[in-house]
N, C-alpha and C. Protein backbone atom coordinates (compact mmCIF):
# COMPACT_ATOMS: atom_id res chain seq x y z
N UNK A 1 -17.22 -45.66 75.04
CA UNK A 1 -17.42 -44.23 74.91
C UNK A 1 -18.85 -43.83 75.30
N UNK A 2 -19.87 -44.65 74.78
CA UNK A 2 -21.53 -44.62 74.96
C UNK A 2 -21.39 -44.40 76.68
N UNK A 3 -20.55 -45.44 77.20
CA UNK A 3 -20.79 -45.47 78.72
C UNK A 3 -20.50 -44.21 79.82
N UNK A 4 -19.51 -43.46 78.87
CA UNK A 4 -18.94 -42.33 79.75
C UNK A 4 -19.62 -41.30 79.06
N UNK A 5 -19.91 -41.30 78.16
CA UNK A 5 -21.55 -40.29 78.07
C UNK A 5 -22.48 -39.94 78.46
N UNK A 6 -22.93 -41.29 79.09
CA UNK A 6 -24.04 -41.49 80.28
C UNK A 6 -23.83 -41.57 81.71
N UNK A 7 -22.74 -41.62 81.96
CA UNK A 7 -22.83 -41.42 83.28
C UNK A 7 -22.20 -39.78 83.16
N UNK A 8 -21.64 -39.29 82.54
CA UNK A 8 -21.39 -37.51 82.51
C UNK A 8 -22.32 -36.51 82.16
N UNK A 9 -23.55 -37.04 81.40
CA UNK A 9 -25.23 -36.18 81.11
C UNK A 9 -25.42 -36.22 82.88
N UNK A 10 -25.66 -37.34 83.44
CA UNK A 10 -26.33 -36.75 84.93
C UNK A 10 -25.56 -36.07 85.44
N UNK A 11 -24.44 -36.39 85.74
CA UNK A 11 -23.48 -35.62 86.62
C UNK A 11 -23.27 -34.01 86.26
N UNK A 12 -23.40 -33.97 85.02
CA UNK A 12 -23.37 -32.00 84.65
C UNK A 12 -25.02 -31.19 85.06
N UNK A 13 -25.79 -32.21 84.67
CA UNK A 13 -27.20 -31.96 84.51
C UNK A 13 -27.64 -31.89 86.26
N UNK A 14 -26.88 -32.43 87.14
CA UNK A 14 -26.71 -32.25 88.47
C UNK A 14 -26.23 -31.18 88.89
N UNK A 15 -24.83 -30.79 88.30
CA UNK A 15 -24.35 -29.56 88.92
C UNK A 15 -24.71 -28.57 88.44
N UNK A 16 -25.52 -28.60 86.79
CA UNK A 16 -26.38 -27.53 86.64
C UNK A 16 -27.33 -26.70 87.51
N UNK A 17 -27.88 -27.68 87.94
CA UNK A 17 -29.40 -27.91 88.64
C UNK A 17 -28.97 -27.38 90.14
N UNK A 18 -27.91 -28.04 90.77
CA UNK A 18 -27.23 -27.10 92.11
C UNK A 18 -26.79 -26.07 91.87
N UNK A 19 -26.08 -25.41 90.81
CA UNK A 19 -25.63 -24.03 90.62
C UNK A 19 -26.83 -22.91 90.06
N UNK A 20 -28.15 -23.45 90.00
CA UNK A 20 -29.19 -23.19 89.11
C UNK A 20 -29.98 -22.70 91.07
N UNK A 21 -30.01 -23.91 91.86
CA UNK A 21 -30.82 -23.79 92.82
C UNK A 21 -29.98 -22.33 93.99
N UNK A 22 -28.87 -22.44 94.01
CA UNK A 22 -27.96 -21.67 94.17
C UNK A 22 -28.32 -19.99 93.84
N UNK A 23 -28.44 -19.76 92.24
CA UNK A 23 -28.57 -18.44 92.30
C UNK A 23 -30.16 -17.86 92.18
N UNK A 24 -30.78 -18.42 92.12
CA UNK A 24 -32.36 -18.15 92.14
C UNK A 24 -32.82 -17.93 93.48
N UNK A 25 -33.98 -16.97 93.74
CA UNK A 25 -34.54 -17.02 95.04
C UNK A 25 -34.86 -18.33 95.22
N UNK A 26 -35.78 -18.50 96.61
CA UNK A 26 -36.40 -19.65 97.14
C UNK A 26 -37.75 -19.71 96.89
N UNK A 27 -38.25 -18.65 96.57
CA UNK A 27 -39.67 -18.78 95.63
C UNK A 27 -39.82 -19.18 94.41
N UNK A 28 -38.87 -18.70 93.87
CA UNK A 28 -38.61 -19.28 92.35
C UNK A 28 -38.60 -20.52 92.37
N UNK A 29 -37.53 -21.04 93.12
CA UNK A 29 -36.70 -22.02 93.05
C UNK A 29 -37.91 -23.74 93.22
N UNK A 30 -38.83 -23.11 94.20
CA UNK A 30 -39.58 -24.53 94.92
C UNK A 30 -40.63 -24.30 93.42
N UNK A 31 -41.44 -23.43 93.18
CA UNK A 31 -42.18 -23.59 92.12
C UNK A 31 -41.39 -24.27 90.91
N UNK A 32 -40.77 -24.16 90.33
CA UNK A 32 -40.23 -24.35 89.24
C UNK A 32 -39.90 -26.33 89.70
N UNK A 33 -39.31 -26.45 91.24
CA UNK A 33 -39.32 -27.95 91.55
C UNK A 33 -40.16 -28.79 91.42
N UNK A 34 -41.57 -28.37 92.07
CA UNK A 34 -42.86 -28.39 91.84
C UNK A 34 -43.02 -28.83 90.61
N UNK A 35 -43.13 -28.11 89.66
CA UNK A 35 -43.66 -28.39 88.30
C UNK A 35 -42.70 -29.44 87.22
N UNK A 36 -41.73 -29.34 88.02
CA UNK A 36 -40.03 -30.45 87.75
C UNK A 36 -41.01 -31.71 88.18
N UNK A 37 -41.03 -31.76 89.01
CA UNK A 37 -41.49 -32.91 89.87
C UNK A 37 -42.34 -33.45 89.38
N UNK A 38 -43.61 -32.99 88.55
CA UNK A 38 -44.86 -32.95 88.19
C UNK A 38 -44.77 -33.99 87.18
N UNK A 39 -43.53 -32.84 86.47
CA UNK A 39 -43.48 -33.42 84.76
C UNK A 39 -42.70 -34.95 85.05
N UNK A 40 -41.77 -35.02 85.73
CA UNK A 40 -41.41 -36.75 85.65
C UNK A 40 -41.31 -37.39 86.24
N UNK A 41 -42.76 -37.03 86.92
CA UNK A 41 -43.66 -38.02 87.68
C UNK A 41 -44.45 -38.31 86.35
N UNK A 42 -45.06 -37.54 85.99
CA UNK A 42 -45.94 -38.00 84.39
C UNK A 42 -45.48 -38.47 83.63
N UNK A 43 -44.02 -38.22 83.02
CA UNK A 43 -43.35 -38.67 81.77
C UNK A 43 -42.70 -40.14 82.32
N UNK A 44 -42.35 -40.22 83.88
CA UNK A 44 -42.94 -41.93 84.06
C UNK A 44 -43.53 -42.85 83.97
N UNK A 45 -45.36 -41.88 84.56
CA UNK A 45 -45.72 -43.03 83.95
C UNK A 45 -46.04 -43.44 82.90
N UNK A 46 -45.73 -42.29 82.03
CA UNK A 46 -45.97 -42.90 80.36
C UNK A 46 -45.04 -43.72 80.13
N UNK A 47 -43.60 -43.30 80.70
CA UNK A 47 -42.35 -44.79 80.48
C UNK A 47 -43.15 -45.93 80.74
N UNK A 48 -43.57 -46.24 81.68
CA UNK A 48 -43.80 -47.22 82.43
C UNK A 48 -45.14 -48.04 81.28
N UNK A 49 -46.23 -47.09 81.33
CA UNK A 49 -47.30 -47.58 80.46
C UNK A 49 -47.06 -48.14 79.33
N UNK A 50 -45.93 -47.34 78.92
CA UNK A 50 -45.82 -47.94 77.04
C UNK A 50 -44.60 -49.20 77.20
N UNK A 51 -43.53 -49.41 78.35
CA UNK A 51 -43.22 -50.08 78.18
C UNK A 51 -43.93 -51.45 78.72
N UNK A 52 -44.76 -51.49 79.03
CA UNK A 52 -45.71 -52.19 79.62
C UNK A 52 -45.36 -52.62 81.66
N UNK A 53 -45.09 -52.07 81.94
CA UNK A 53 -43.96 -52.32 83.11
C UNK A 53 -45.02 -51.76 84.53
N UNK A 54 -46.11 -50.88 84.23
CA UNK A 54 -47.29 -50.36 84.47
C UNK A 54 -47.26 -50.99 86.23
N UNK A 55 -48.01 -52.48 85.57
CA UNK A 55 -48.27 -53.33 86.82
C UNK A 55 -47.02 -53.91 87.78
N UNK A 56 -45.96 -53.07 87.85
CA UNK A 56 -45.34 -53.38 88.62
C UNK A 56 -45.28 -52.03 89.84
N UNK A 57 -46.01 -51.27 89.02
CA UNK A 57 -46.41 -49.95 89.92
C UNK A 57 -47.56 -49.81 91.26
N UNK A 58 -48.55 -50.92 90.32
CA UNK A 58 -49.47 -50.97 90.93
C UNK A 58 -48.97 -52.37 92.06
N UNK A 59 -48.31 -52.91 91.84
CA UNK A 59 -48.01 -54.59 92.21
C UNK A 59 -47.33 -53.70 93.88
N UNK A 60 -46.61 -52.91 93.71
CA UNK A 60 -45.98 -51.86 94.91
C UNK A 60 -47.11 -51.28 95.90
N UNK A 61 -47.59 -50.66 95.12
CA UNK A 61 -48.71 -50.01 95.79
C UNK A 61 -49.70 -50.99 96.63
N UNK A 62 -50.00 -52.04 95.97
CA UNK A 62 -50.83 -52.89 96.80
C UNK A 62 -50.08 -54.11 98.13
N UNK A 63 -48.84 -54.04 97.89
CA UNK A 63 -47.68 -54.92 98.76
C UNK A 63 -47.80 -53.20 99.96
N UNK A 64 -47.90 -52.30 99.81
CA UNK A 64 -47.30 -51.23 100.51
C UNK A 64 -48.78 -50.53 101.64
N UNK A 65 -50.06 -51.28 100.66
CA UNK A 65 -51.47 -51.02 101.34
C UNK A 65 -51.20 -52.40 102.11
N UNK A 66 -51.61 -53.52 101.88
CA UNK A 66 -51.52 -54.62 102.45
C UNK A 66 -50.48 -54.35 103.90
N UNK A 67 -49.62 -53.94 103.58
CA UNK A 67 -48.20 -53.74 104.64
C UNK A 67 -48.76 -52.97 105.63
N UNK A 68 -49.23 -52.12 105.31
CA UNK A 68 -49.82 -50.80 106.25
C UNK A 68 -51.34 -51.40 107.05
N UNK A 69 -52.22 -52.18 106.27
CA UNK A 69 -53.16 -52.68 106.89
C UNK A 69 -52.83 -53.72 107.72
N UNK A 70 -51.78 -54.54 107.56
CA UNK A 70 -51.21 -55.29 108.88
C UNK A 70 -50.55 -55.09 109.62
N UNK A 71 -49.99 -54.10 109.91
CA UNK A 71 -49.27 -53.08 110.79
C UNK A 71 -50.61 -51.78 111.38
N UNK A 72 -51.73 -52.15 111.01
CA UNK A 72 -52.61 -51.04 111.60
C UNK A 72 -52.91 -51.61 113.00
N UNK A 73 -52.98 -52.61 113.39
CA UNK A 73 -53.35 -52.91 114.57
C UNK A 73 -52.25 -52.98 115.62
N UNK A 74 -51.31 -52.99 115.06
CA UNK A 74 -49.75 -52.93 115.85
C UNK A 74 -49.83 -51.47 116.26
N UNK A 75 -49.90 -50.62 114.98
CA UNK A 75 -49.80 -48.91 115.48
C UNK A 75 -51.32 -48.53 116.30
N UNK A 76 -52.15 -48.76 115.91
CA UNK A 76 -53.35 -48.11 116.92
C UNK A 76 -52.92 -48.72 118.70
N UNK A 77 -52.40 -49.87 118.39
CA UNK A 77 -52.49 -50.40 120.06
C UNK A 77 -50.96 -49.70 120.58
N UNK A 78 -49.99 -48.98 120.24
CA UNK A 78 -49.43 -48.12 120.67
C UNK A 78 -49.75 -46.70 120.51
N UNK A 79 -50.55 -46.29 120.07
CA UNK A 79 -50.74 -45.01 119.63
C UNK A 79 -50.99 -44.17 121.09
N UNK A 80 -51.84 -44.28 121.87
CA UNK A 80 -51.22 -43.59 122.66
C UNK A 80 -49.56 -42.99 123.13
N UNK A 81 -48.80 -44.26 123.30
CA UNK A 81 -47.62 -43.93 123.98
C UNK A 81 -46.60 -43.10 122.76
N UNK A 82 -46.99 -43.44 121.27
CA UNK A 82 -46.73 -42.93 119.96
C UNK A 82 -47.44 -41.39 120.47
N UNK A 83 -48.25 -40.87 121.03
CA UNK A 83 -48.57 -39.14 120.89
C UNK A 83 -48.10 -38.72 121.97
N UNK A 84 -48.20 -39.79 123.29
CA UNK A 84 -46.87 -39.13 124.67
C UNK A 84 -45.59 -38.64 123.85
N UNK A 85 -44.92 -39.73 123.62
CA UNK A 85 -43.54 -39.48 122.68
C UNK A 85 -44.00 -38.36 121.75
N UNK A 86 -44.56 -37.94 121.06
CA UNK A 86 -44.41 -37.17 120.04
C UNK A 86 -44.34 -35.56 120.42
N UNK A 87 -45.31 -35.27 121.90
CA UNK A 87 -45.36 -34.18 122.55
C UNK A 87 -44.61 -34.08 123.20
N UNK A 88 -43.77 -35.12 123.96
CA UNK A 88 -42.53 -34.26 124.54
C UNK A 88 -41.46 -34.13 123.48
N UNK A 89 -41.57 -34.71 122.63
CA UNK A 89 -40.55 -34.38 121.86
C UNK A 89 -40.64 -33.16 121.15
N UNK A 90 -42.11 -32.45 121.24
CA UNK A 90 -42.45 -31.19 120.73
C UNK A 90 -42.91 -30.46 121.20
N UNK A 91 -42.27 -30.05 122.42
CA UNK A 91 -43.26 -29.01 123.58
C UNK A 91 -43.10 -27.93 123.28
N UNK A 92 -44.49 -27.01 123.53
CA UNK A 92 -44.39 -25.99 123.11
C UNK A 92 -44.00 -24.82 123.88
N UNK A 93 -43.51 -24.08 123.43
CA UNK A 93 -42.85 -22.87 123.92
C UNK A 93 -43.25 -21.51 123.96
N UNK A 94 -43.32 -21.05 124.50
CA UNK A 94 -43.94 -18.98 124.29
C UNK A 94 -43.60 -18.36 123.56
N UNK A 95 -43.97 -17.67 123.11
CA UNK A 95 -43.32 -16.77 122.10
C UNK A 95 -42.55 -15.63 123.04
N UNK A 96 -42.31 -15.88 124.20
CA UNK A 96 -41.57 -14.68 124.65
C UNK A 96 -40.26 -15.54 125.39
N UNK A 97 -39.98 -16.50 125.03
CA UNK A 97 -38.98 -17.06 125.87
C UNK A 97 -38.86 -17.90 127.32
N UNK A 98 -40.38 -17.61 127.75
CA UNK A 98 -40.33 -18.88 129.04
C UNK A 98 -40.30 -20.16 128.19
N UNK A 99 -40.79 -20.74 129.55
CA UNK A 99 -40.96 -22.63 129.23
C UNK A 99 -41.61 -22.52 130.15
N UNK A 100 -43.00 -23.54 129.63
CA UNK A 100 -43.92 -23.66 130.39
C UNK A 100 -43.12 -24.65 131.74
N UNK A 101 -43.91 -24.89 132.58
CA UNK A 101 -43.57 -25.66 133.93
C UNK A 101 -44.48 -26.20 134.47
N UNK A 102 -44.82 -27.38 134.94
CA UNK A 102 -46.08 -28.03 135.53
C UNK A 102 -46.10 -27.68 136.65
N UNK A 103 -46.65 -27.62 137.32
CA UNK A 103 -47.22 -27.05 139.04
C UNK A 103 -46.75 -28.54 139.56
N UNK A 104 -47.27 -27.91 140.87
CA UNK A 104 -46.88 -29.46 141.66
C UNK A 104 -48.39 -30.20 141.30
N UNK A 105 -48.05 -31.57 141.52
CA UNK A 105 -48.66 -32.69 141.52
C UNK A 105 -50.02 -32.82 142.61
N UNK A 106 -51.26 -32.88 142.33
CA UNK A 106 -52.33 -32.74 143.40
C UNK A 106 -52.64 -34.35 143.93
N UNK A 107 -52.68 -34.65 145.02
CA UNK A 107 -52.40 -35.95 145.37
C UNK A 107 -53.76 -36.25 145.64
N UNK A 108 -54.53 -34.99 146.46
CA UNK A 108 -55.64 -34.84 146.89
C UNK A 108 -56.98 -34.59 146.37
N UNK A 109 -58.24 -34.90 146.49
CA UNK A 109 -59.41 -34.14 145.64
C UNK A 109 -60.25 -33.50 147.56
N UNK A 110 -60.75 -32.65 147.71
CA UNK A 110 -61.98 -32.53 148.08
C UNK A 110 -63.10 -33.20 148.02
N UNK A 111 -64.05 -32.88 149.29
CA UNK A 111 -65.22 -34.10 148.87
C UNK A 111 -66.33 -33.45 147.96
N UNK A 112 -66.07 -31.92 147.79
CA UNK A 112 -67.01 -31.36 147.09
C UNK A 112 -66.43 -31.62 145.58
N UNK A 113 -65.27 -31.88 145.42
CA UNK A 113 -64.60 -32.32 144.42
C UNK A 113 -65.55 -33.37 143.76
N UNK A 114 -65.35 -34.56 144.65
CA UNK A 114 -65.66 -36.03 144.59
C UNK A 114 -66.93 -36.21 143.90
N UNK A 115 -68.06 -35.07 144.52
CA UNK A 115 -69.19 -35.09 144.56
C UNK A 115 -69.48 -34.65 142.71
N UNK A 116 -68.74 -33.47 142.80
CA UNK A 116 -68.72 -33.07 141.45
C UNK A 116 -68.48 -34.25 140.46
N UNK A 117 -67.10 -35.16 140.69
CA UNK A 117 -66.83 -35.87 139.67
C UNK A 117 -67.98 -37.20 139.30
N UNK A 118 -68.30 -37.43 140.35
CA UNK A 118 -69.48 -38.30 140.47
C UNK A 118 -71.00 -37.73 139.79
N UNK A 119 -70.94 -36.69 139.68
CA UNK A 119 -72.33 -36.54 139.36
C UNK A 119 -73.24 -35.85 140.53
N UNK A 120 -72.80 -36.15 142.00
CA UNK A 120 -74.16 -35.99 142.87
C UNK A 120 -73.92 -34.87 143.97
N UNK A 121 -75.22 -35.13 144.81
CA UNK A 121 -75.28 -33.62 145.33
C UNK A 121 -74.51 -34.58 147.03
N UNK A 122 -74.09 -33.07 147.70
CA UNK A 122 -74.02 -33.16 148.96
C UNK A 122 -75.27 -34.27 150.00
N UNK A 123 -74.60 -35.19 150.58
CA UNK A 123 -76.05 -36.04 151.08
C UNK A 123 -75.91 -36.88 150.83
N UNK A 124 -75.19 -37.44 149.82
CA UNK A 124 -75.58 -38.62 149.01
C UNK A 124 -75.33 -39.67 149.81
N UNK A 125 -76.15 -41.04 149.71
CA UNK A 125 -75.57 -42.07 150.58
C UNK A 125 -74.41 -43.27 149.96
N UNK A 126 -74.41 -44.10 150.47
CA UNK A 126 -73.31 -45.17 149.79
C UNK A 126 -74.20 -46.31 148.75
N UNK A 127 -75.39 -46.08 149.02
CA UNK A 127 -75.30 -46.83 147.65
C UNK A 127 -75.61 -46.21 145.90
N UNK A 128 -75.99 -44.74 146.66
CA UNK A 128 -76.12 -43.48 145.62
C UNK A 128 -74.60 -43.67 144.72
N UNK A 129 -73.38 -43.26 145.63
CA UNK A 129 -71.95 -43.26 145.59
C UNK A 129 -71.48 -44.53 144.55
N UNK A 130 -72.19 -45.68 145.11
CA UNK A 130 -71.61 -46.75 144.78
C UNK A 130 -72.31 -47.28 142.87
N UNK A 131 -73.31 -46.53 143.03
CA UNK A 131 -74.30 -46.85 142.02
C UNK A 131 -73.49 -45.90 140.47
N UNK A 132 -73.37 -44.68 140.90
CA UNK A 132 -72.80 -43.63 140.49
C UNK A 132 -71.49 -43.43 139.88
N UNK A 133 -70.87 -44.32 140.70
CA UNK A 133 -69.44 -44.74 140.60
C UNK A 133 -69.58 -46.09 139.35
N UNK A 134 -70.16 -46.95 139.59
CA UNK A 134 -70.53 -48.43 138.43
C UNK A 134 -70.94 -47.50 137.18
N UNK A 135 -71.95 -46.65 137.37
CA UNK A 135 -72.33 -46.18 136.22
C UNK A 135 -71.38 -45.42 135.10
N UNK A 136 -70.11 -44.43 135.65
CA UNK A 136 -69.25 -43.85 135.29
C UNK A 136 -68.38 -44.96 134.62
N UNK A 137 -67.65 -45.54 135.97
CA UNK A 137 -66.62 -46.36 135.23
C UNK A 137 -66.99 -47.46 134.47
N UNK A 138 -68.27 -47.76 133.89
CA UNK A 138 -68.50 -48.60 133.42
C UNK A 138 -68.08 -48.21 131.66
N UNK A 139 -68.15 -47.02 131.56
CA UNK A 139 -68.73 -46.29 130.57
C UNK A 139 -66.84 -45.67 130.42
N UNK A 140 -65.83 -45.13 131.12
CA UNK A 140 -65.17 -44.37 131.13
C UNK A 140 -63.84 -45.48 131.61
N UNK A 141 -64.45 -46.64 131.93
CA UNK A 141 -62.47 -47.50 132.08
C UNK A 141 -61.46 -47.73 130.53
N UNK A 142 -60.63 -47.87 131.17
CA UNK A 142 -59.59 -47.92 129.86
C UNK A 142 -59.63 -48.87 129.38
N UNK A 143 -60.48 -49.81 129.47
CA UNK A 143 -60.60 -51.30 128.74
C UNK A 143 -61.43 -51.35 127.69
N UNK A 144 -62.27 -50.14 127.77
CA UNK A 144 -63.76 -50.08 126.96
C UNK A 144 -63.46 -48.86 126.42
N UNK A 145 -62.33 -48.24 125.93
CA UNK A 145 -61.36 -47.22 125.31
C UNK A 145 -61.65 -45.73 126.13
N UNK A 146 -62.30 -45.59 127.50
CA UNK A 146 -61.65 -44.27 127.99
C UNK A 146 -60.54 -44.13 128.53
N UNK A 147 -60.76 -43.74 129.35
CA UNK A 147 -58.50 -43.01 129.63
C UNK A 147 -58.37 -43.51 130.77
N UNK A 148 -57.52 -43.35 131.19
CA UNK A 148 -56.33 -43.62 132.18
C UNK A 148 -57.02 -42.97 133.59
N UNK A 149 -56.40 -41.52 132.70
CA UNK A 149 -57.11 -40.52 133.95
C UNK A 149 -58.10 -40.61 134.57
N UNK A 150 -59.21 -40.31 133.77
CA UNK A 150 -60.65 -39.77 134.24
C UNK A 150 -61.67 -41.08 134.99
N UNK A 151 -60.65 -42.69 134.85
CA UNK A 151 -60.86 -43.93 135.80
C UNK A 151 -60.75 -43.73 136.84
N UNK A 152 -58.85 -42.73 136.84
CA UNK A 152 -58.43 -43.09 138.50
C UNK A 152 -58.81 -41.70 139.30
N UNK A 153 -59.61 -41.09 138.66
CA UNK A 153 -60.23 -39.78 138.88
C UNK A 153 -61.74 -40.08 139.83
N UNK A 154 -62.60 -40.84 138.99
CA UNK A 154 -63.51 -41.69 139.31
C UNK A 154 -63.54 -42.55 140.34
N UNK A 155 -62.43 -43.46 140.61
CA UNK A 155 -61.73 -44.57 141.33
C UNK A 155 -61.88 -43.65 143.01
N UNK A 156 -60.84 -42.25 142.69
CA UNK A 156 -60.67 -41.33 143.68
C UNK A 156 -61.90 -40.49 144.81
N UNK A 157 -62.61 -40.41 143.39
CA UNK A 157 -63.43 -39.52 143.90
C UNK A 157 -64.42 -40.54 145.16
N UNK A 158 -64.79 -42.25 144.76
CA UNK A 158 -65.10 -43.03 145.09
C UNK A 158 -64.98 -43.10 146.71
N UNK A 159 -63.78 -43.20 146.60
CA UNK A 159 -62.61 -43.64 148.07
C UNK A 159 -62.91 -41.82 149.32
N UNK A 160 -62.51 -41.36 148.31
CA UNK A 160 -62.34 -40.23 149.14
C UNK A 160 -64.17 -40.14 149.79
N UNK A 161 -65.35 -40.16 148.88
CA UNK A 161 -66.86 -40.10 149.58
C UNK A 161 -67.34 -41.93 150.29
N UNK A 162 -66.75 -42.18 149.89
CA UNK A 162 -66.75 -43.83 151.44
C UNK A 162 -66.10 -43.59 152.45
N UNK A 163 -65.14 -43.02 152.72
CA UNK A 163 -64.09 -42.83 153.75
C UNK A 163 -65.04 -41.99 154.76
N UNK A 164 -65.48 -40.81 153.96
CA UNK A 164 -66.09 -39.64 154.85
C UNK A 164 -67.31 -40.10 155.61
């Protein structure tokens, strides 16, 4: 009899609580969860404290830090391709109903371009170029944590003021 007592307190005390969330606004409703939430989260851990059971709380918490600190070097060394994925999966939109659209693709730079990306003025010679170029990518390759881009930007600008 004890047994079907206890399992019928949650089950009413459930459909209370849905027929309760039901007719109340949604302002009401999250505050009052809130402070639900609060209280037995607290009146846990007093369960927990007095039954002495405490350090099995903490025993979690430190299996769950540990877990996360050996998995930190796994997630930082994807994290880039982790924020590609995350932005297309969340592109943003106008508030008036377009979608943005990328232009076409620039294959090309200018040499006044080049000059710019490099640092130097019109004139420059090849070992100015070449000096200029070491100095950048030394500082800006993706091995020594700059980007992708602003290498093969560098790389570009390189090729395109040797050629000329």
């Amino acid at each position: 009899m004890i047994r079907i007592l206890l399992l019928l307190v949650p089950v009413i005390a459930i459909y209370l609580a849905i027929r309760w969330l039901q007719k109340t606004p949604a302002e009401q409703s999250v505050g009052r969860i809130k402070k639900t939430a609060w209280v037995f989260f607290i009146l846990l851990l007093l369960l927990l404290a007095l039954s002495g059971k405490l350090n099995m709380l903490f025993a979690a918490i430190g299996v769950a830090i540990a877990f996360i600190v050996r998995l930190l070097p796994l997630i930082v060394q994807y994290a880039p391709q982790l924020r590609r994925l995350w932005q297309n999966l969340n592109k943003q939109r106008p508030r008036d109903g377009r979608q943005y659209t990328r232009g076409p693709a620039r294959t090309g730079m200018s040499k006044a371009e080049a000059l710019d990306v490099l640092g130097l003025k019109s004139g420059a010679t090849e070992s100015q170029i070449v000096a200029a170029h070491r100095k950048l990518i030394s500082r800006l390759h993706p091995d020594r944590g700059g980007s992708d881009y602003l290498a093969a930007q560098i790389n570009l600008a390189k090729k395109i003021l040797l050629e000329n």
